[in-house]
N, C-alpha and C. Protein backbone atom coordinates (compact mmCIF):
# COMPACT_ATOMS: atom_id res chain seq x y z
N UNK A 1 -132.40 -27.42 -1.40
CA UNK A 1 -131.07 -27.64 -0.87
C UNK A 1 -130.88 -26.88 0.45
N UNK A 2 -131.43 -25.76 0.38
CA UNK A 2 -131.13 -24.78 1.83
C UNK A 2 -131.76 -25.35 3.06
N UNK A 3 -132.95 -25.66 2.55
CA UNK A 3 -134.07 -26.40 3.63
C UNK A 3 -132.80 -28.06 4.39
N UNK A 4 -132.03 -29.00 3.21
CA UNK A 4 -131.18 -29.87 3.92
C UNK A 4 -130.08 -29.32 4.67
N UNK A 5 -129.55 -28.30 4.22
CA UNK A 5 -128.80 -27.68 5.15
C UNK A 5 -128.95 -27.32 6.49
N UNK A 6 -129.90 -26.60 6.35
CA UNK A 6 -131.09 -26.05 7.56
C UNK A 6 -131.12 -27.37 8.58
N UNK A 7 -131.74 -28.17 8.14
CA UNK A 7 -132.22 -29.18 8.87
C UNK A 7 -130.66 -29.82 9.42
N UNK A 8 -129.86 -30.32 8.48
CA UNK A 8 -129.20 -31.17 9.15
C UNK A 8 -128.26 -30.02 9.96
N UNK A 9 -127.96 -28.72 9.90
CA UNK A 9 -127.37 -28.04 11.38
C UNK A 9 -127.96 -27.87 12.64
N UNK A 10 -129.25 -28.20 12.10
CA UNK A 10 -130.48 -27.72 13.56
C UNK A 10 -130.27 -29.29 14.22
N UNK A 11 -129.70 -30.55 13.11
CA UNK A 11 -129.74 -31.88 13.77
C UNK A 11 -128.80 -31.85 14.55
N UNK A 12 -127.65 -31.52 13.96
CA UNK A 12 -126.08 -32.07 14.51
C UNK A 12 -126.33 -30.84 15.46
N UNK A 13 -126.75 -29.43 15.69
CA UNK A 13 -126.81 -28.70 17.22
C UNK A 13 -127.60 -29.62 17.99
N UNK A 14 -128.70 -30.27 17.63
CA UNK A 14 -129.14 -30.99 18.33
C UNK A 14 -128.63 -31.70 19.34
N UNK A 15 -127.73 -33.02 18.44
CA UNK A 15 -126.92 -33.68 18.73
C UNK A 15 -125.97 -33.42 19.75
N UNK A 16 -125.42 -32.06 19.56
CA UNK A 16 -124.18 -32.01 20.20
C UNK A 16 -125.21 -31.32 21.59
N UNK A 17 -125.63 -31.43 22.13
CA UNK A 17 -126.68 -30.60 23.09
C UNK A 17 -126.67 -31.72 24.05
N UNK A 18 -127.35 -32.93 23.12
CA UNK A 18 -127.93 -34.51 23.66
C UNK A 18 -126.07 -34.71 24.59
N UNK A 19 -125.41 -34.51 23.47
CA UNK A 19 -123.93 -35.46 24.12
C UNK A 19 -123.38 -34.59 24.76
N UNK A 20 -123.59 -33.34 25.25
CA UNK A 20 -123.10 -32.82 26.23
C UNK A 20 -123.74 -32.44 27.41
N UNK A 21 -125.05 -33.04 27.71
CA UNK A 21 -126.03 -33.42 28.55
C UNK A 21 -125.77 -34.52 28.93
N UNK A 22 -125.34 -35.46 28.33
CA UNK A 22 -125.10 -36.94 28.42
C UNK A 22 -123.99 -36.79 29.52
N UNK A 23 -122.56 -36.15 29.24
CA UNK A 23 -121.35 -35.65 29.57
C UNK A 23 -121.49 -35.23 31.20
N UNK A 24 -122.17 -34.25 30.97
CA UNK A 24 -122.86 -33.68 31.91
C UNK A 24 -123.32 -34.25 33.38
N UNK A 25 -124.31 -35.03 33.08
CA UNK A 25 -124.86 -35.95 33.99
C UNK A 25 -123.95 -37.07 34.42
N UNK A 26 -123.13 -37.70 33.87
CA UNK A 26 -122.51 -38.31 34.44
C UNK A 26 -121.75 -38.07 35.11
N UNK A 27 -120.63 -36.64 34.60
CA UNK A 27 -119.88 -35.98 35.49
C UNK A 27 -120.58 -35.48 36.84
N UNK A 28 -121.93 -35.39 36.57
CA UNK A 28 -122.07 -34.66 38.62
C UNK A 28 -123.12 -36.09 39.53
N UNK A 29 -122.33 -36.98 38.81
CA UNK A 29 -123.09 -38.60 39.92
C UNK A 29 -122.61 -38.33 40.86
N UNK A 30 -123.23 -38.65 41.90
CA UNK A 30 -122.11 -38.22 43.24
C UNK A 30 -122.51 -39.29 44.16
N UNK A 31 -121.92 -39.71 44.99
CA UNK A 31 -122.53 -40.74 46.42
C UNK A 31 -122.67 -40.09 47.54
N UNK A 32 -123.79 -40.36 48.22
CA UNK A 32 -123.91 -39.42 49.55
C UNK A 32 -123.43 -40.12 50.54
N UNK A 33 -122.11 -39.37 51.55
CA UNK A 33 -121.86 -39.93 52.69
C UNK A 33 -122.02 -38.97 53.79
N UNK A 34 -121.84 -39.52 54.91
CA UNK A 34 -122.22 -38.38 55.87
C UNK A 34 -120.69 -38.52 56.81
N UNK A 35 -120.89 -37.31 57.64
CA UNK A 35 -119.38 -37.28 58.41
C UNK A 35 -120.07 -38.43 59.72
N UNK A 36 -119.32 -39.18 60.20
CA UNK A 36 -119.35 -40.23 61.44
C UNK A 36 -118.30 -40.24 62.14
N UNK A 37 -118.47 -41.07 63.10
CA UNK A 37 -117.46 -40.99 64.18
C UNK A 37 -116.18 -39.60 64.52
N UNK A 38 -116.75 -38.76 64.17
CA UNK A 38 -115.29 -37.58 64.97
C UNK A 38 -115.80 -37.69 66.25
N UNK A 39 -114.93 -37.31 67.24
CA UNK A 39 -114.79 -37.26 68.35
C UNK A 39 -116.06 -35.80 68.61
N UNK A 40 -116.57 -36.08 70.21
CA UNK A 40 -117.78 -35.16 70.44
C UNK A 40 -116.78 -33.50 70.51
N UNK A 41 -117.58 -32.77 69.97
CA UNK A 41 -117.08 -31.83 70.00
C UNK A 41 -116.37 -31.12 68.80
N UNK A 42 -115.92 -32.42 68.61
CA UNK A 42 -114.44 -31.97 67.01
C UNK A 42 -115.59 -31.78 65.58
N UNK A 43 -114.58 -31.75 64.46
CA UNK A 43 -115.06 -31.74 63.22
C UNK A 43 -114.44 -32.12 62.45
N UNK A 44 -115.28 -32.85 60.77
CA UNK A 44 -113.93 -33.44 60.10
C UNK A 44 -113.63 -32.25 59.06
N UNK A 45 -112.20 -32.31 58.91
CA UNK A 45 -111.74 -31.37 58.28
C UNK A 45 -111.30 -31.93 56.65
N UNK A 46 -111.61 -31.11 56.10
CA UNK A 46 -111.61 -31.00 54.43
C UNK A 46 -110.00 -30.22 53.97
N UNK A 47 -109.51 -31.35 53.53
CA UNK A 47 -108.09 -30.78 52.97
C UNK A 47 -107.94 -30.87 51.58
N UNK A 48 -107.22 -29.43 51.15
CA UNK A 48 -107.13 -29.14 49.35
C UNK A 48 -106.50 -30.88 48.61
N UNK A 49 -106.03 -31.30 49.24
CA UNK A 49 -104.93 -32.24 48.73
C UNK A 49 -105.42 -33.62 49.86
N UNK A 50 -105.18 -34.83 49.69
CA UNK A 50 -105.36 -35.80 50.14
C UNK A 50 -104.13 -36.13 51.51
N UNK A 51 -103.93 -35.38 52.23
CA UNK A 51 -102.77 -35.70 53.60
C UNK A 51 -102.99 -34.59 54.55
N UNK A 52 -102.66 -35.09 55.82
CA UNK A 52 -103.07 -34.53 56.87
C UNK A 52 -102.37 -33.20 56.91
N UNK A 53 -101.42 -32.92 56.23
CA UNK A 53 -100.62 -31.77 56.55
C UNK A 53 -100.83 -30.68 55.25
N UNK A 54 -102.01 -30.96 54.66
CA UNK A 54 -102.97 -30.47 52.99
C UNK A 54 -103.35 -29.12 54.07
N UNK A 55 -103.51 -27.91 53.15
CA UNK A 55 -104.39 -27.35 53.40
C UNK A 55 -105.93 -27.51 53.68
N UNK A 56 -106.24 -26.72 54.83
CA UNK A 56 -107.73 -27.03 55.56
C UNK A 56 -108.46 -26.08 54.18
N UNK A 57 -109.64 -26.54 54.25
CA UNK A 57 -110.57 -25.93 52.98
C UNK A 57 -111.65 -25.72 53.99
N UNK A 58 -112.09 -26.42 54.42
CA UNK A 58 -113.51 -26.30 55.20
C UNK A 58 -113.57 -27.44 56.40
N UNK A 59 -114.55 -27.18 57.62
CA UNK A 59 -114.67 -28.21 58.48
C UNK A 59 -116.07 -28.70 58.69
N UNK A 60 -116.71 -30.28 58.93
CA UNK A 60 -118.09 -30.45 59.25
C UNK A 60 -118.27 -31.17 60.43
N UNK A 61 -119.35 -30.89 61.08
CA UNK A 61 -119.72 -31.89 62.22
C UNK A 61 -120.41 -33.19 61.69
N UNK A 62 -120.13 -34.05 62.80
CA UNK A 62 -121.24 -35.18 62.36
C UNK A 62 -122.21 -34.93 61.88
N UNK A 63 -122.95 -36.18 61.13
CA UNK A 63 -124.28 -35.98 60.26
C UNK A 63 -124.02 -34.78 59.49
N UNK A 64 -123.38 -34.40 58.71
CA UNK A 64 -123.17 -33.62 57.54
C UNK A 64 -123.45 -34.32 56.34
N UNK A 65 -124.18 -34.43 55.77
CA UNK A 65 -124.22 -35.15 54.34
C UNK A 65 -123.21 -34.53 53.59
N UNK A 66 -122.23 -35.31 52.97
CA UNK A 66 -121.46 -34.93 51.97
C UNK A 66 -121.76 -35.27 50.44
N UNK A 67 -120.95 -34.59 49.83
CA UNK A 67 -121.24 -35.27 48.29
C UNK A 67 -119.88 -35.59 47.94
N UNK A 68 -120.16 -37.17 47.56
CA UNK A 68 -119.36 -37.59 47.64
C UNK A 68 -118.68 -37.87 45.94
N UNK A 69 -117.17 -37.27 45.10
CA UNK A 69 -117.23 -37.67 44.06
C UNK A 69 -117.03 -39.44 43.54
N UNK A 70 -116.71 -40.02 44.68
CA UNK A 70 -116.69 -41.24 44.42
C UNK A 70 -115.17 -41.91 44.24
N UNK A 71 -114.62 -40.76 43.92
CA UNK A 71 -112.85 -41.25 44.26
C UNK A 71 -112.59 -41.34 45.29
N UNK A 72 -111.56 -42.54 45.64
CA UNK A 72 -110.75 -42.27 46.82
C UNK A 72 -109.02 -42.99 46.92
N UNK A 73 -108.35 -42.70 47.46
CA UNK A 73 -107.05 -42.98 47.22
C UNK A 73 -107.07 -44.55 47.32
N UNK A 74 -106.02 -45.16 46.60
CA UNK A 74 -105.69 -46.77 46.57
C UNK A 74 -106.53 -47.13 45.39
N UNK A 75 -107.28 -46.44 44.78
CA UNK A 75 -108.52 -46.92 43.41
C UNK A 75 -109.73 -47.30 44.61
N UNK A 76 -109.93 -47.30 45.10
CA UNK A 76 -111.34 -47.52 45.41
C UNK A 76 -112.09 -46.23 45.07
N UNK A 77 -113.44 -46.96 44.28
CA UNK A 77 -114.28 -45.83 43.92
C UNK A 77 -115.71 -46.65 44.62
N UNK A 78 -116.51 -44.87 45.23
CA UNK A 78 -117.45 -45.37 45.98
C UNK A 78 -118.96 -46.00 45.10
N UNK A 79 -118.92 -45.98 44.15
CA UNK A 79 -119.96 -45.43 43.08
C UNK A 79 -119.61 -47.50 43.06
N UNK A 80 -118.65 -47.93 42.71
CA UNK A 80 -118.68 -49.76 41.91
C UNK A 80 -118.95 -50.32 43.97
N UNK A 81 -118.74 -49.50 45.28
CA UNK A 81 -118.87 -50.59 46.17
C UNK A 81 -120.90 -50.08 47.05
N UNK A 82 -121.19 -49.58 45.80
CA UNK A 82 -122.95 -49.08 46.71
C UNK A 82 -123.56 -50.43 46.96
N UNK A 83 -122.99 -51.40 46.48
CA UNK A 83 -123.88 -52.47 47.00
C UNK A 83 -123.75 -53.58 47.86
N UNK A 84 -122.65 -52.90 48.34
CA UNK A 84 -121.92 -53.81 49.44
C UNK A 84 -122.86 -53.23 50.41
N UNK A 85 -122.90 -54.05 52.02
CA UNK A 85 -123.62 -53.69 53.24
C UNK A 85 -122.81 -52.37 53.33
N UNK A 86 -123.27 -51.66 54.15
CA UNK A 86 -122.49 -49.97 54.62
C UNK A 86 -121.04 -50.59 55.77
N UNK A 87 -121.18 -51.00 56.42
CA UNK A 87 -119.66 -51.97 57.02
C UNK A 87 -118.26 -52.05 56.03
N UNK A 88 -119.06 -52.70 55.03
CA UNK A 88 -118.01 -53.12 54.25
C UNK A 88 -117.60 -51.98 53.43
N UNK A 89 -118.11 -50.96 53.17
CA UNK A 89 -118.09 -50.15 52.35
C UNK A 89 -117.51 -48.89 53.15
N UNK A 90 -117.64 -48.85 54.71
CA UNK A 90 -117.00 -48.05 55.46
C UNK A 90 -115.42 -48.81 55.41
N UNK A 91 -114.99 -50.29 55.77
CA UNK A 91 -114.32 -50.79 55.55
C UNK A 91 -112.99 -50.60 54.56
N UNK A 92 -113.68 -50.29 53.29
CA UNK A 92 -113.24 -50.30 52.05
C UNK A 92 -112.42 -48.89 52.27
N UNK A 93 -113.11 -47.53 52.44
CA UNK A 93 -112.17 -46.86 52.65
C UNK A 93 -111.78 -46.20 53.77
N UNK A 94 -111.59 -46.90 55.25
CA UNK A 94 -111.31 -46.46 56.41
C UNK A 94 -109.86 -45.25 56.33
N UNK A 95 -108.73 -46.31 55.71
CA UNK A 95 -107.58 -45.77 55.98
C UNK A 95 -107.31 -45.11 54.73
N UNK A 96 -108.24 -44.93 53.73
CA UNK A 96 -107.99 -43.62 52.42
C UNK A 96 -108.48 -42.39 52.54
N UNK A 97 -108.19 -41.58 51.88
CA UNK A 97 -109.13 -40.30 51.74
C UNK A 97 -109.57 -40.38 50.50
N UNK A 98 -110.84 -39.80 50.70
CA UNK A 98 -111.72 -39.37 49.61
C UNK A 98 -112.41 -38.16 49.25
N UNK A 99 -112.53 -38.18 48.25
CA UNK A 99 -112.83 -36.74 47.48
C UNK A 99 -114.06 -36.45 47.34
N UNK A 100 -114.91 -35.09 47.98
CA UNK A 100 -116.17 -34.63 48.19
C UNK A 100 -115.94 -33.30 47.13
N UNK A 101 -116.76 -32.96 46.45
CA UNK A 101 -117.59 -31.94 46.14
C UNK A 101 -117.98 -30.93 47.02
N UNK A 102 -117.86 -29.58 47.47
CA UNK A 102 -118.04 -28.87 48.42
C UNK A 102 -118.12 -27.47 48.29
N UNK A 103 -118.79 -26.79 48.98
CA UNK A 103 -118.79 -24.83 48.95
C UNK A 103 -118.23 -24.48 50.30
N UNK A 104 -117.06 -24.18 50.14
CA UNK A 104 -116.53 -23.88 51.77
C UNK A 104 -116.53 -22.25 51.76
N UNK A 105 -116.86 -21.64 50.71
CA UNK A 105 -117.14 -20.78 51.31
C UNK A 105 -118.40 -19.82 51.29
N UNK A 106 -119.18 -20.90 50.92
CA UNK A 106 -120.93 -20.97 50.86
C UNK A 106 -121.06 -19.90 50.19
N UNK A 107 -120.37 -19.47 48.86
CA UNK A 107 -120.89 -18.94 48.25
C UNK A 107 -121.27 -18.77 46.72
N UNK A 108 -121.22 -20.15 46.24
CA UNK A 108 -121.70 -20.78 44.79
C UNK A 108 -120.25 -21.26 44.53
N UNK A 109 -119.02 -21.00 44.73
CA UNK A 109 -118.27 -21.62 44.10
C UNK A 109 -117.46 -23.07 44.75
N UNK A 110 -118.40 -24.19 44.01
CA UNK A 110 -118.05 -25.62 44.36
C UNK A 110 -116.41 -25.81 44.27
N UNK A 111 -115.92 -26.22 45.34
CA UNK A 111 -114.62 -27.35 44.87
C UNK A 111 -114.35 -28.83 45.20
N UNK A 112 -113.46 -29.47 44.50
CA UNK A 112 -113.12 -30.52 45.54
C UNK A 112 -112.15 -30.42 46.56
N UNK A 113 -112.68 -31.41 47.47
CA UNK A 113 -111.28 -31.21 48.75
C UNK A 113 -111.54 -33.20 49.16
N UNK A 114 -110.49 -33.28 50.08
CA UNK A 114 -110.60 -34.29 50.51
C UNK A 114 -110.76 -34.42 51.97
N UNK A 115 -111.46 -35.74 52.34
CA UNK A 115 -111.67 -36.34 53.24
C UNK A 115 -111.08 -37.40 53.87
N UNK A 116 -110.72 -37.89 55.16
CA UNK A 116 -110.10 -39.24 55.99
C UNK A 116 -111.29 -40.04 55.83
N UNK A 117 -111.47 -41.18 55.18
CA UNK A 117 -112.20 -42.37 55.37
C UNK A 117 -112.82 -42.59 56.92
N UNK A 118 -112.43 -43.03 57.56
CA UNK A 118 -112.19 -43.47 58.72
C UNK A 118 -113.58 -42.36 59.57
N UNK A 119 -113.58 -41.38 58.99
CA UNK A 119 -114.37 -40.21 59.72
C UNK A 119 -115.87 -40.08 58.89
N UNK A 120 -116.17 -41.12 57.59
CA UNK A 120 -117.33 -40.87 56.66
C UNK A 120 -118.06 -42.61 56.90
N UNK A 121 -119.18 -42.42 56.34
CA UNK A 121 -119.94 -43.54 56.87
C UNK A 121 -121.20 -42.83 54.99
N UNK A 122 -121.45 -44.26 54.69
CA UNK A 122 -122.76 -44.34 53.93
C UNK A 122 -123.82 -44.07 54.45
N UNK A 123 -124.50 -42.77 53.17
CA UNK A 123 -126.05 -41.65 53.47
C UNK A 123 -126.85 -42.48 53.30
């Protein structure tokens, strides 16, 4: 009897290991975009909140690869349009912001912030 005991807690820890690995991985899918078109010189700026008047979190120059969580305002998510041409998919969220994954203050602790469409382009 001890030995079924044994076994089936070592299963169900098992288990719960598998489904929170499972959990896991899906939560950190991310889409890679990069920063495009800012003006020469400028940078796009990362705000706590989705509007221009959000707190600044961090700023990037072009060609920054971002990580992208795949939300973005209006329901477009970037993750259901990867298979559109990159046009259409810049298209899709020109005039939204979207939400990146980020270390602004490069020092292990990730947040999200948001981004202007209009300024990101497909990695």
């Amino acid at each position: 009897m001890l030995k079924f005991i044994t076994g089936t807690a070592a299963a169900l820890g098992v288990a719960s290991i598998i489904t929170m690995s499972a959990g896991q991985a899906q939560a950190t899918t991310f889409a890679a975009w990069e920063v495009a078109n800012v003006p020469f010189g400028d940078t796009l700026n990362v705000r706590k909140y989705p509007a221009s008047t959000s707190q600044k979190q961090a700023a990037y120059p072009n060609g920054t690869v971002l990580q992208m969580t795949g939300k973005c305002t209006g329901g477009v998510n970037l993750l259901d349009i990867t298979t559109q041409p990159a046009w259409k998919q810049e298209n899709a969220v020109r005039y939204r912001w979207c939400q990146i994954w980020h270390d602004p203050a490069q020092n292990g602790n990730f947040v999200t912030g948001w981004v202007y469409g209009k300024y990101i382009s497909p990695y």
